[in-house]
Protein backbone atom coordinates (compact mmCIF):
# COMPACT_ATOMS: atom_id res chain seq x y z
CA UNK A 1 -15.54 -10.84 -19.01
CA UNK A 2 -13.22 -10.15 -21.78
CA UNK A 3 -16.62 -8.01 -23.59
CA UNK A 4 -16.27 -5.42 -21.12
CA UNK A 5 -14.74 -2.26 -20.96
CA UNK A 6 -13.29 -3.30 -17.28
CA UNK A 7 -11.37 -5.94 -18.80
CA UNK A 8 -9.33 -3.62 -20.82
CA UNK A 9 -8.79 -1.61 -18.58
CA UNK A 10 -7.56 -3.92 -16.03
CA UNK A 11 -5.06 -4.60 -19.05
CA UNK A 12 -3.98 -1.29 -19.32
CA UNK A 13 -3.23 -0.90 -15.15
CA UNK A 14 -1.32 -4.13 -15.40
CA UNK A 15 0.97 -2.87 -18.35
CA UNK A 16 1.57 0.80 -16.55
CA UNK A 17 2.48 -0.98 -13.58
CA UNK A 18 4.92 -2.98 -15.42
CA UNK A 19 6.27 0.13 -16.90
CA UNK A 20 7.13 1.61 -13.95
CA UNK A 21 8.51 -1.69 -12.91
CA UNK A 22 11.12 -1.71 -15.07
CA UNK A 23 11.70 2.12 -14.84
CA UNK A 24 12.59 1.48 -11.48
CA UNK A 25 14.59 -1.70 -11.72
CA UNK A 26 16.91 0.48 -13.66
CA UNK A 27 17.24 3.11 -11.50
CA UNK A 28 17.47 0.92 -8.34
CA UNK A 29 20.73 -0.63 -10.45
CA UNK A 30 22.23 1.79 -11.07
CA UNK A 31 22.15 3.27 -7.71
CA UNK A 32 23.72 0.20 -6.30
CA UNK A 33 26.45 0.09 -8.63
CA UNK A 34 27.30 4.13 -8.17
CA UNK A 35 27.27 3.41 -4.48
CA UNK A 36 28.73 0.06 -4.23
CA UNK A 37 26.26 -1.41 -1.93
CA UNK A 38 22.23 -2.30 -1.77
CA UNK A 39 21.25 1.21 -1.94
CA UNK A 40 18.27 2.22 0.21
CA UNK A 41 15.49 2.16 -2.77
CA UNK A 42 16.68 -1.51 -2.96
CA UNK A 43 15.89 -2.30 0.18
CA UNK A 44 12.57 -0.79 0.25
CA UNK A 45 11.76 -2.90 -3.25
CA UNK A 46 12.69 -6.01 -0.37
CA UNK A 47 10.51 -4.21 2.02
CA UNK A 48 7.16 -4.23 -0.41
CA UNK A 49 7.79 -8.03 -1.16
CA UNK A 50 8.07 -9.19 2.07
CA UNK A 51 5.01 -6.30 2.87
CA UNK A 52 3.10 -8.13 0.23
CA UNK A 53 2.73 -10.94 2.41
CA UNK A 54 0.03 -9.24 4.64
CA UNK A 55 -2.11 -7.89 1.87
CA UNK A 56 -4.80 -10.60 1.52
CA UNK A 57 -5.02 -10.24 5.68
CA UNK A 58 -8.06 -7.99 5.27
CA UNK A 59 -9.86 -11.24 5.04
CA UNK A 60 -8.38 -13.27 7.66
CA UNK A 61 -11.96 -13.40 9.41
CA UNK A 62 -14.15 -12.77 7.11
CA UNK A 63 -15.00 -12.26 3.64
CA UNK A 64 -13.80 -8.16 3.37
CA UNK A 65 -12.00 -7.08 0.31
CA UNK A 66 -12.57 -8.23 -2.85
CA UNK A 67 -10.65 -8.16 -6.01
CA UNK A 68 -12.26 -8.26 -9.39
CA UNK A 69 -11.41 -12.09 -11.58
CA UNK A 70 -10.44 -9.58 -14.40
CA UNK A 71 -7.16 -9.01 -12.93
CA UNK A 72 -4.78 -11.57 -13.99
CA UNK A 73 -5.18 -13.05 -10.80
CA UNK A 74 -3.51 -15.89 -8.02
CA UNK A 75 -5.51 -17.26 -5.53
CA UNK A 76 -4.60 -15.98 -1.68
CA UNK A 77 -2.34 -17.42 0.64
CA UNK A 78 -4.48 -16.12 3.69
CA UNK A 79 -6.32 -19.50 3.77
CA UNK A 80 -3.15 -21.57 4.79
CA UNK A 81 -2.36 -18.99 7.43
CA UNK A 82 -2.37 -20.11 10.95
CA UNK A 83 -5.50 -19.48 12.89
CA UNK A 84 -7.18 -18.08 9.91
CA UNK A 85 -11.12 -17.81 10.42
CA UNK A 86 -12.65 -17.08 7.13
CA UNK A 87 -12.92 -21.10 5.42
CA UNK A 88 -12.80 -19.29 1.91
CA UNK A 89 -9.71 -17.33 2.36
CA UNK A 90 -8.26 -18.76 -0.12
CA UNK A 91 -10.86 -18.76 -2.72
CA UNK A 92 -10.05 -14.80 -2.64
CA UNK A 93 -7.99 -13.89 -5.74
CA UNK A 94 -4.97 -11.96 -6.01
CA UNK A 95 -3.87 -10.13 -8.85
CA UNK A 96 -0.48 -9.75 -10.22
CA UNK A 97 -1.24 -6.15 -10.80
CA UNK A 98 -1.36 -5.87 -6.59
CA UNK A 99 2.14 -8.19 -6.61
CA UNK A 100 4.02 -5.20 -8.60
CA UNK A 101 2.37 -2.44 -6.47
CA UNK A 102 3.83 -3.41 -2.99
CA UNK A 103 7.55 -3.12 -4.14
CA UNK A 104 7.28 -0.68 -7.14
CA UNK A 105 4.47 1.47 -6.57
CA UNK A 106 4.93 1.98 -3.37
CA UNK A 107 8.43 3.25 -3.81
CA UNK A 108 7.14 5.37 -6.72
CA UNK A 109 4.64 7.04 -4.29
CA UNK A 110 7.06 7.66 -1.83
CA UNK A 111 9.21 9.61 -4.47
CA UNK A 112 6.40 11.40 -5.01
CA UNK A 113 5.86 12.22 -1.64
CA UNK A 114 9.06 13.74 -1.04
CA UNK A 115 8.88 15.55 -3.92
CA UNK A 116 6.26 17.46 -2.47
CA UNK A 117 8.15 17.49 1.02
CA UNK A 118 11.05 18.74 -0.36
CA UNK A 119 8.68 21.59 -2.33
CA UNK A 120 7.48 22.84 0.70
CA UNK A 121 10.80 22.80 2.74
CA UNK A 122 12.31 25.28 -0.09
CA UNK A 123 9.10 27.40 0.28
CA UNK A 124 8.91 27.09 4.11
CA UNK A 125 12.44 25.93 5.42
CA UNK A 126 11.39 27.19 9.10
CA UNK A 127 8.63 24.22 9.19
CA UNK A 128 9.67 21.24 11.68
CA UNK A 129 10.08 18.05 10.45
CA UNK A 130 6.46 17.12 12.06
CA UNK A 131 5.18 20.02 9.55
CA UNK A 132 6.79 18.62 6.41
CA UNK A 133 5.37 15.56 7.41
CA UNK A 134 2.18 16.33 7.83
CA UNK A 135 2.41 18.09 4.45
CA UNK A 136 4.03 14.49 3.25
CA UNK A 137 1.08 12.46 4.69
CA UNK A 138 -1.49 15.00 3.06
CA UNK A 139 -0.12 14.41 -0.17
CA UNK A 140 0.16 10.58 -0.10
CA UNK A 141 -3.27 10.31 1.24
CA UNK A 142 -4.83 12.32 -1.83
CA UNK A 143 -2.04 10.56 -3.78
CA UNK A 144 -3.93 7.02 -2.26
CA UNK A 145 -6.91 8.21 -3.50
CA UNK A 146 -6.00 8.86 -6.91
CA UNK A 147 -4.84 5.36 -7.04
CA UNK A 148 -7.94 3.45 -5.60
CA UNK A 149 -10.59 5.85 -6.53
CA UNK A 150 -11.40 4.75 -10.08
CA UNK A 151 -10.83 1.36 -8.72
CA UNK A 152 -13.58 1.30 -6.19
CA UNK A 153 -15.70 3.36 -9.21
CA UNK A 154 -14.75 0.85 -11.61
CA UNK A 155 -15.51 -2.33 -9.35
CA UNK A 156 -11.52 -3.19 -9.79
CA UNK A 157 -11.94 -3.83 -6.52
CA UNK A 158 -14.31 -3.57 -3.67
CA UNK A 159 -14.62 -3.00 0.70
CA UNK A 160 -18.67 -3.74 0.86
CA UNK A 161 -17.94 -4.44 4.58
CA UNK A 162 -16.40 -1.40 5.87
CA UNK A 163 -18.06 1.68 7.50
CA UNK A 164 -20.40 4.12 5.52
CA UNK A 165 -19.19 7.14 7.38
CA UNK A 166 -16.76 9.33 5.81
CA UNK A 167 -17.20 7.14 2.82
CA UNK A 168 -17.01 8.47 -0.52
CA UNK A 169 -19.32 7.60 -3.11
CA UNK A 170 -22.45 5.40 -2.80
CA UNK A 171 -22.79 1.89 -1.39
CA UNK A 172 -22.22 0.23 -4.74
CA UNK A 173 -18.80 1.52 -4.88
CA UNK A 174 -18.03 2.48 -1.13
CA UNK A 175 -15.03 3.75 -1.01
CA UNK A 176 -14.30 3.89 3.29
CA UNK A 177 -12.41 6.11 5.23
CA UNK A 178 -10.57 3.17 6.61
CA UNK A 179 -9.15 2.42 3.15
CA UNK A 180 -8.01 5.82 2.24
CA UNK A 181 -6.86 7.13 5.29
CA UNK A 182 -4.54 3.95 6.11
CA UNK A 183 -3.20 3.87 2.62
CA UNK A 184 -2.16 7.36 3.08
CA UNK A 185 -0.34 6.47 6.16
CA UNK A 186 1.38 3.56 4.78
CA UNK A 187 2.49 5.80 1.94
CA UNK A 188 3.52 8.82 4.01
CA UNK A 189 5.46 5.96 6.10
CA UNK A 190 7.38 5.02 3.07
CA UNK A 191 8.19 8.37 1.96
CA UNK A 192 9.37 8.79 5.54
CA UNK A 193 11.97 6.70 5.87
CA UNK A 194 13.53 8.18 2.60
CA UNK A 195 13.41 11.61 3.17
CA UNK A 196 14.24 12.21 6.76
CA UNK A 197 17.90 11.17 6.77
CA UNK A 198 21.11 12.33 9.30
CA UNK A 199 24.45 14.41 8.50
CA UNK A 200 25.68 10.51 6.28
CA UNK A 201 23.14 10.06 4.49
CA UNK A 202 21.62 7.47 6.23
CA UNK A 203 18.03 7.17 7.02
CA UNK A 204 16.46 5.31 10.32
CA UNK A 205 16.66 2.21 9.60
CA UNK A 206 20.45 1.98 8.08
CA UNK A 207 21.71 3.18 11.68
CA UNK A 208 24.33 1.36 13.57
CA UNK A 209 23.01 -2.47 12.32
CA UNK A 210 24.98 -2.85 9.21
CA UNK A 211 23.80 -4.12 5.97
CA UNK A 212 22.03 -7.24 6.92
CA UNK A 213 20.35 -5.09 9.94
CA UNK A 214 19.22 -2.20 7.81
CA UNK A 215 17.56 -5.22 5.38
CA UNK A 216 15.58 -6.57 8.41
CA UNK A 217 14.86 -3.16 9.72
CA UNK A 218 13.20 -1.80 5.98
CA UNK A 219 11.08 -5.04 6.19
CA UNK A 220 10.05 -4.80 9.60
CA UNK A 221 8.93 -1.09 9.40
CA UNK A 222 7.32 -1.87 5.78
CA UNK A 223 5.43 -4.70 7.35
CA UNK A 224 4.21 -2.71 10.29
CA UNK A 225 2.84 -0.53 8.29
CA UNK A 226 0.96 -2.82 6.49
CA UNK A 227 -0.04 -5.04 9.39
CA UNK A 228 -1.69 -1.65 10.99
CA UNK A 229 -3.57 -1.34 8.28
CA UNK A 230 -4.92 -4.83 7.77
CA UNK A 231 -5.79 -4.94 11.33
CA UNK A 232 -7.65 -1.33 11.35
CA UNK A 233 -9.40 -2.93 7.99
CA UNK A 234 -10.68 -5.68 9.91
CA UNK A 235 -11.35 -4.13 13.22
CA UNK A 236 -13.46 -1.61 11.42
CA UNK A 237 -15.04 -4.48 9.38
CA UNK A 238 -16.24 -6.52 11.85
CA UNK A 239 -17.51 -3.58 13.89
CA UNK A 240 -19.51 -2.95 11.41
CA UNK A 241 -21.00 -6.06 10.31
CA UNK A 242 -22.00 -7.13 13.88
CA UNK A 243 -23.74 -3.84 14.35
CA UNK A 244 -25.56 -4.62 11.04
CA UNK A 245 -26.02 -8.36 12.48
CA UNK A 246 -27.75 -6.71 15.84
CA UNK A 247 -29.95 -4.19 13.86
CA UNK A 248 -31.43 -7.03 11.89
CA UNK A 249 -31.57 -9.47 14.88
């Protein structure tokens, strides 16, 4: 609805996103050319596309997370997915604005992350690494919630499905625990992988499997990550919605 305020305002996400898109192209570049090889931010940008693939999953079963049509929006792949359940899977839409996110504002976040993780290990260098990443995780999760907030307030998207406990705001905008919580973990995940690194540099998944190796390995853990959450989203879901199905039967 191009007379409401939402519509601009999807506009305006879209364009930031894009922004920081390019930011980081540049960046990624010219880390690859100073160190002569797909430098690990580049890999991670191939570890959000392929993560991508599993973000429409919330839906496999059943009608769960919705995106507003004011996005510039796809429709979802989920529907030609093997085994999928829900018949209109792929009547969902997907927005562009979610197609940047995976690969560039997830590594964004995760710079942010360690920002913060490398803030507290100057102010507390006897913490463990399980400390700063605890501190890492905290931060991502509030940092998840600055992100999807305004969008569950704003109807930019939507979880109607999920639990109401530990939700925040009211059931018009339900903003569930299962949402916020995961994204925080997927983000703290990402920010991870670049901060905790050994005496070359390297971080977990560049270890002993070469370049190719290190590719597969940044996908696979991206992916994980993202296939936990899906399947906690739809666990949680459908928990919910048969105990709503036996309190009306």
């Amino acid at each position: 609805d191009t007379g409401q305020a939402i519509w601009t305002i999807a506009r305006c996400y879209e364009v930031a996103v894009l922004i920081v898109a390019i930011g980081l192209v540049v960046v990624v570049v010219r880390q690859c050319r100073a160190q002569r090889r797909l430098s690990l931010d580049a890999q991670m940008l191939i570890g959000g596309v392929a993560a991508l693939f599993w973000d429409p999953f919330g839906n496999f079963i059943q009608p769960s997370f919705f995106y507003n049509s004011d996005w510039l929006n796809l429709n979802s792949w989920t529907g030609f997915a093997p085994g999928v359940v829900n018949p209109d899977a792929s009547r969902m839409p997907e927005p562009l604005f979610i197609m940047l996110v995976y690969p560039f504002g997830l590594l964004a976040f995760a710079m942010g992350t360690n920002w913060v993780m490398r803030q507290t290990q100057r102010r507390r260098p006897e913490w463990s690494n399980a400390r700063l990443l605890a501190a890492g995780a905290l931060a991502a999760t509030f940092a998840g919630m600055a992100l999807e907030a305004p969008m569950f307030l704003l109807h930019l998207w939507a979880l109607p499905g999920a639990p109401t406990g530990l939700a925040l705001f009211d059931n018009a905008h339900r903003y569930p625990a299962v949402e916020f919580l995961t994204t925080g973990m997927v983000f703290a995940g990402w920010a991870a992988v670049r901060f905790f690194k050994d005496d070359e540099g390297r971080a977990f998944t560049e270890r002993g499997v070469g370049p190719t190796g290190s590719v597969l390995a940044i996908i696979a853990w991206c992916s994980s990550l993202l296939l936990l959450l899906q399947v906690m989203v739809i666990f949680r879901s459908e928990e919910h919605t048969s105990e709503l199905q036996s309190h009306h039967d």
